[in-house]
N, C-alpha and C. Protein backbone atom coordinates (compact mmCIF):
# COMPACT_ATOMS: atom_id res chain seq x y z
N UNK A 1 0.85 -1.19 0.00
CA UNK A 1 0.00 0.00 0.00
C UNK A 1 0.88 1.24 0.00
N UNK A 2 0.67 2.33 -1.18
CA UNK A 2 1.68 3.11 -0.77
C UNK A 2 1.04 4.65 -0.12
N UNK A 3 2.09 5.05 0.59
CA UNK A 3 1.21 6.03 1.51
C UNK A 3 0.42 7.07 1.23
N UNK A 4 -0.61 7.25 2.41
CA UNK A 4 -1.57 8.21 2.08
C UNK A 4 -1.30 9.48 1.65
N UNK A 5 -0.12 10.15 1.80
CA UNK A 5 0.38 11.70 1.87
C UNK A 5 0.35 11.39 -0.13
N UNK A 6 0.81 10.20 -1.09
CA UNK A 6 0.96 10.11 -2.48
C UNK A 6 -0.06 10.04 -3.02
N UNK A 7 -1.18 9.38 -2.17
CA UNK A 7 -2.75 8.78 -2.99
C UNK A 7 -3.08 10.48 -2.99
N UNK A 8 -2.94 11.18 -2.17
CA UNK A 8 -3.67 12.41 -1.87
C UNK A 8 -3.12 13.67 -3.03
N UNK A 9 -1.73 13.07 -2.62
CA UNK A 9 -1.40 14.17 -3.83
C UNK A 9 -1.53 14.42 -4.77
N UNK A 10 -1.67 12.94 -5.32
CA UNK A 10 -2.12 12.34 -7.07
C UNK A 10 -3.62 12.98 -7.31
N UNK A 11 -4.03 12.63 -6.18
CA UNK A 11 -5.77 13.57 -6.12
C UNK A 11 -5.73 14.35 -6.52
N UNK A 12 -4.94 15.37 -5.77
CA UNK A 12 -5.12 16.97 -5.34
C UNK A 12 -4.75 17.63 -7.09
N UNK A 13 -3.52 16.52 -7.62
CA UNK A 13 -2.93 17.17 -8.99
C UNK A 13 -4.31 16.69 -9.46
N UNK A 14 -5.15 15.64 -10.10
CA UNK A 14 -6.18 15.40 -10.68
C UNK A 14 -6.95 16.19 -10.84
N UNK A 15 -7.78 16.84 -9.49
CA UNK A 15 -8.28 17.65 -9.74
C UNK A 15 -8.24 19.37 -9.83
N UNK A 16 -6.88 19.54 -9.89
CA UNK A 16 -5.99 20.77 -10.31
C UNK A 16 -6.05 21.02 -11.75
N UNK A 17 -5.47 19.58 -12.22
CA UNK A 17 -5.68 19.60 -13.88
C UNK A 17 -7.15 19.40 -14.68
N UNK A 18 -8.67 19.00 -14.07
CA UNK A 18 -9.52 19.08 -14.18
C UNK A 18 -10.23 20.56 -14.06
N UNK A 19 -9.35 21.15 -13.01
CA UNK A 19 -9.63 22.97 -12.93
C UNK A 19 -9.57 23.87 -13.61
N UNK A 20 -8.79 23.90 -14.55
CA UNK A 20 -7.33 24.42 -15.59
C UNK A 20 -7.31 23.75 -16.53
N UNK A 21 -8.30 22.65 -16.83
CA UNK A 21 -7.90 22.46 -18.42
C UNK A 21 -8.57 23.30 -19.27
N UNK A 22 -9.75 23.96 -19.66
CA UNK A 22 -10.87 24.74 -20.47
C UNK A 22 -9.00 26.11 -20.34
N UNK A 23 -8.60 26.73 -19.59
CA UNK A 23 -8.19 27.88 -19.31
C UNK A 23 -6.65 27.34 -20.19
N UNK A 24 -6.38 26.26 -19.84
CA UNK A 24 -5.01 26.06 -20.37
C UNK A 24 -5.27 26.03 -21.91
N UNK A 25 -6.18 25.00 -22.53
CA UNK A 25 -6.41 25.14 -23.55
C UNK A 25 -6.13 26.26 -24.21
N UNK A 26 -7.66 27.20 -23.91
CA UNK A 26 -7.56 28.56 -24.42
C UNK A 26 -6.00 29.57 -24.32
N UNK A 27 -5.47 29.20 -23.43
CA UNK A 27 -4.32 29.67 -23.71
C UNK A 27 -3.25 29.22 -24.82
N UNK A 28 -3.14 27.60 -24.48
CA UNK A 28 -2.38 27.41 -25.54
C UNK A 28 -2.05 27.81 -27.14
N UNK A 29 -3.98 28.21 -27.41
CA UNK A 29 -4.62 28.11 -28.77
C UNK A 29 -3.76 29.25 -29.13
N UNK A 30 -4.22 30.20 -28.09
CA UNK A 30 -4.03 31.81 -28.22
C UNK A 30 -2.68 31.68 -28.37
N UNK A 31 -1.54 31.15 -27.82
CA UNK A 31 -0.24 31.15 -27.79
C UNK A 31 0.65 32.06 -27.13
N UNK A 32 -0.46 32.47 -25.93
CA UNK A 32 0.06 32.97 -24.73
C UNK A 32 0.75 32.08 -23.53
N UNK A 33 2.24 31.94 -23.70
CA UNK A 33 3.48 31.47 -23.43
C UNK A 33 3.42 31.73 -21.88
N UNK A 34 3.50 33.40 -21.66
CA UNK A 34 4.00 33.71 -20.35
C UNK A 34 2.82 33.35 -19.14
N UNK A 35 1.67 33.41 -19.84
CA UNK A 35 0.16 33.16 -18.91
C UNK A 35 0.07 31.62 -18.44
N UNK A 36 0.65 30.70 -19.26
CA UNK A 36 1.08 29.26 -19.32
C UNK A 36 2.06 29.20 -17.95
N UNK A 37 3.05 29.98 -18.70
CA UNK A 37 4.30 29.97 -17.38
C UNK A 37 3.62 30.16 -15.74
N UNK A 38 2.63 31.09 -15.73
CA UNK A 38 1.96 31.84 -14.45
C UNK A 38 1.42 31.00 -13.76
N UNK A 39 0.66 29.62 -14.52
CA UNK A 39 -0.32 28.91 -14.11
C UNK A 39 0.64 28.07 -13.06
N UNK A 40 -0.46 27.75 -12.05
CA UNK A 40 0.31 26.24 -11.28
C UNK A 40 0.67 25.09 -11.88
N UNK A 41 2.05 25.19 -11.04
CA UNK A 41 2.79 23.35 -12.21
C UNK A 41 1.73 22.17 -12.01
N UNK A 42 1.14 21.92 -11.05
CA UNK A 42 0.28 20.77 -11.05
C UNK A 42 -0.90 21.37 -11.78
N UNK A 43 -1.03 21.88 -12.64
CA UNK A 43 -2.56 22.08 -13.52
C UNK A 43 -1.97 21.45 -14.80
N UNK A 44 -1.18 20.94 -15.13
CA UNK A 44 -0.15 20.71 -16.16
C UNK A 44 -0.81 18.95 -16.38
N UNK A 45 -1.22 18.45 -17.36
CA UNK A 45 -1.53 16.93 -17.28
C UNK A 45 -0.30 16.03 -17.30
N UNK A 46 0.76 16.70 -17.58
CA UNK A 46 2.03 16.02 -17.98
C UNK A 46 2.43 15.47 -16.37
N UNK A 47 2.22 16.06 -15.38
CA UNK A 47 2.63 16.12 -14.17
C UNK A 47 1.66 14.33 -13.45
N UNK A 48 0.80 14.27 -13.93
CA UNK A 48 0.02 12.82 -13.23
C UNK A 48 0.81 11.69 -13.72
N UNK A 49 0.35 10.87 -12.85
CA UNK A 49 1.48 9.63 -12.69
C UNK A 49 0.17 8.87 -12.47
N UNK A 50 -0.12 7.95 -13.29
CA UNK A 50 -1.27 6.33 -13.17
C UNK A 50 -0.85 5.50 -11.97
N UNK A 51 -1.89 5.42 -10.80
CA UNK A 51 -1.30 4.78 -9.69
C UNK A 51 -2.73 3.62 -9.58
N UNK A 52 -2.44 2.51 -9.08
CA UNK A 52 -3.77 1.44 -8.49
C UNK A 52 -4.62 1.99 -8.01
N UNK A 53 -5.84 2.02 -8.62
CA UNK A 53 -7.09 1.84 -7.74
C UNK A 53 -7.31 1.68 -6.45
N UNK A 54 -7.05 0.69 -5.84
CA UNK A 54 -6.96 -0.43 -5.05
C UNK A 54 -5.70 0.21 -3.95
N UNK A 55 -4.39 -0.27 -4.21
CA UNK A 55 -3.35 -0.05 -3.70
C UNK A 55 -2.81 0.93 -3.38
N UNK A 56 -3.18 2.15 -4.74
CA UNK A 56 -2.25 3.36 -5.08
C UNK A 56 -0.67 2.95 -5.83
N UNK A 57 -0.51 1.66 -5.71
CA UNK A 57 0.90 1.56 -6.13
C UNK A 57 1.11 2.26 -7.70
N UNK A 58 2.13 2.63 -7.81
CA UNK A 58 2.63 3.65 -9.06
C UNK A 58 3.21 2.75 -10.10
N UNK A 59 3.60 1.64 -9.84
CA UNK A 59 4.30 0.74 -10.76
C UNK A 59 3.53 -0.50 -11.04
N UNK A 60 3.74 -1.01 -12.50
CA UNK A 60 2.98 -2.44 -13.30
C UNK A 60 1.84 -1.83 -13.12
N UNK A 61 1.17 -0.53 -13.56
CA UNK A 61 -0.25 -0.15 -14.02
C UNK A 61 -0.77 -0.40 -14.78
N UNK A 62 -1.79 -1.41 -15.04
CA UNK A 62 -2.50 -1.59 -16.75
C UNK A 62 -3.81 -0.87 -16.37
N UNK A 63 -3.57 0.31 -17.66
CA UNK A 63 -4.49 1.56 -18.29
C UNK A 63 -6.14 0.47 -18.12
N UNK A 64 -6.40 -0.28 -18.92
CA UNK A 64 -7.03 -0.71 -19.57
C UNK A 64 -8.09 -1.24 -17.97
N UNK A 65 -7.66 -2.02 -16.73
CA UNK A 65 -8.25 -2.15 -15.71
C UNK A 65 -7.82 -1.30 -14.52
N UNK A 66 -6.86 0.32 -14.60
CA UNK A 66 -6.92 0.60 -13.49
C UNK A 66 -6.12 0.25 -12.11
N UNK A 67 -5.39 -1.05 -12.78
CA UNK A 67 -4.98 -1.73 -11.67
C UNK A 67 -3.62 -2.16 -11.84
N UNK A 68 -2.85 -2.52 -10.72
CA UNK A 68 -1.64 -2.76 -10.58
C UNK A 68 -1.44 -4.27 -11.01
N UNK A 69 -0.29 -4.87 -11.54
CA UNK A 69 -0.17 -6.28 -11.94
C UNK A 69 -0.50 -6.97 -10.87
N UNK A 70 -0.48 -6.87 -9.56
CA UNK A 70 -0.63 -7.88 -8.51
C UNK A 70 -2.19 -8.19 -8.10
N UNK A 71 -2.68 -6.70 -7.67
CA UNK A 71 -3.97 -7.06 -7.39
C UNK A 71 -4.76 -7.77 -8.87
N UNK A 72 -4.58 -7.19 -10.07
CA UNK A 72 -4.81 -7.71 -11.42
C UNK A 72 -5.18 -8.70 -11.25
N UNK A 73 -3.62 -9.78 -11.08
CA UNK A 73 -3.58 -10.92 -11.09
C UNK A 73 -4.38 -11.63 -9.56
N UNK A 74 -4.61 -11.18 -8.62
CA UNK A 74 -5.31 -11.78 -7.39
C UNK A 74 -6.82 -11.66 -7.80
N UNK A 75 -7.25 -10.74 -8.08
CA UNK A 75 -8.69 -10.91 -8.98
C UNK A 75 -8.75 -11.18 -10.11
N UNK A 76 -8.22 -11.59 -10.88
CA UNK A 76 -8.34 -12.40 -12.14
C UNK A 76 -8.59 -13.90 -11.47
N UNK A 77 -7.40 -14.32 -10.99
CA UNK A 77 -7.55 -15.72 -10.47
C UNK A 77 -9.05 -15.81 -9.58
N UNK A 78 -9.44 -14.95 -8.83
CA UNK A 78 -10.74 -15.06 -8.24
C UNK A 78 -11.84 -14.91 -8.81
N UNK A 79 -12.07 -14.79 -10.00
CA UNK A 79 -12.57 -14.60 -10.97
C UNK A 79 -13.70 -13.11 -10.61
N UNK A 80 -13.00 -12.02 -10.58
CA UNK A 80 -13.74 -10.64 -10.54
C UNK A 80 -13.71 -9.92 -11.23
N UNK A 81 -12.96 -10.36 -12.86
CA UNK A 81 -12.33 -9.43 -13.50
C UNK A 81 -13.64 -10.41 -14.41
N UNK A 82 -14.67 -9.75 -15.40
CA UNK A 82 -15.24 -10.44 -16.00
C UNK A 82 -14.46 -10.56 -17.78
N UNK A 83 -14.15 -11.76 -18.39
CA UNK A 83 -13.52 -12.25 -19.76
C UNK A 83 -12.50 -12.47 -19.42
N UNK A 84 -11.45 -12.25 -18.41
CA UNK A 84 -10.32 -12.76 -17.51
C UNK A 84 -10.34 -14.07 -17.69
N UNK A 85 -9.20 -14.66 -17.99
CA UNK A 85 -8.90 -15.69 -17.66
C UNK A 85 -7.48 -16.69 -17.99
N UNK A 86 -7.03 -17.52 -17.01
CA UNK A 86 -5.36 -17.81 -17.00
C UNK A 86 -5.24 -18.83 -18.34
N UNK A 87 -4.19 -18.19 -18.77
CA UNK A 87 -4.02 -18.66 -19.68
C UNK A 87 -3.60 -20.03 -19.70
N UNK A 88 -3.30 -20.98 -20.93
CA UNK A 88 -2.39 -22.00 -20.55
C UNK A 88 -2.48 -22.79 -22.67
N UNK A 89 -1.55 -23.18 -22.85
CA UNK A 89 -1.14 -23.21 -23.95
C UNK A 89 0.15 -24.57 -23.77
C-alpha cells in the first residue's frame, strides 16, 4: 500500500488539472506562453502519474483495468475481472 500523503497528492494534482484544463487550452490556442508559465505546475496533465485503484501503487499499471499487476492478477484468479482468464497453452 503506498502512503496516504501520495494517494492524496495524485488527487489533489487530478483535480488541479480538471480545474485548468478549459483555461489552459484557451491559452495554448491563443499562444500565450508567459500566462502558461503563471499557471500552477500541477494544472499541467504532464505532471500525473497512473497509480492502483486499489493499492495506489505507481508501478505495473494496466491503463485498460486501473490496476496494478498484482492485485490484477489476485482478482483475475478469483474470478472478478469479467472475460479474464489464465491462460495456458
Amino acid at each position: 500500500m503506498a502512503r496516504k500523503s501520495l494517494i492524496a497528492r495524485e488527487r489533489k494534482r487530478e483535480r488541479m488539472v480538471a480545474k485548468y484544463a478549459e483555461k489552459r487550452a484557451a491559452l495554448k490556442a491563443a499562444g500565450d506562453w508567459e500566462a502558461l508559465d503563471a499557471m500552477p505546475r500541477n494544472s499541467n496533465p504532464i505532471r500525473l502519474h497512473n497509480r492502483c485503484g486499489l493499492t495506489g501503487r505507481p508501478r505495473g499499471y494496466m491503463r485498460k483495468f486501473g490496476l496494478c499487476r498484482v492485485k490484477f492478477r489476485e482478482m483475475a484468479l478469483d474470478g472478478k475481472i469479467p472475460g479474464i482468464r489464465k491462460a495456458s497453452w
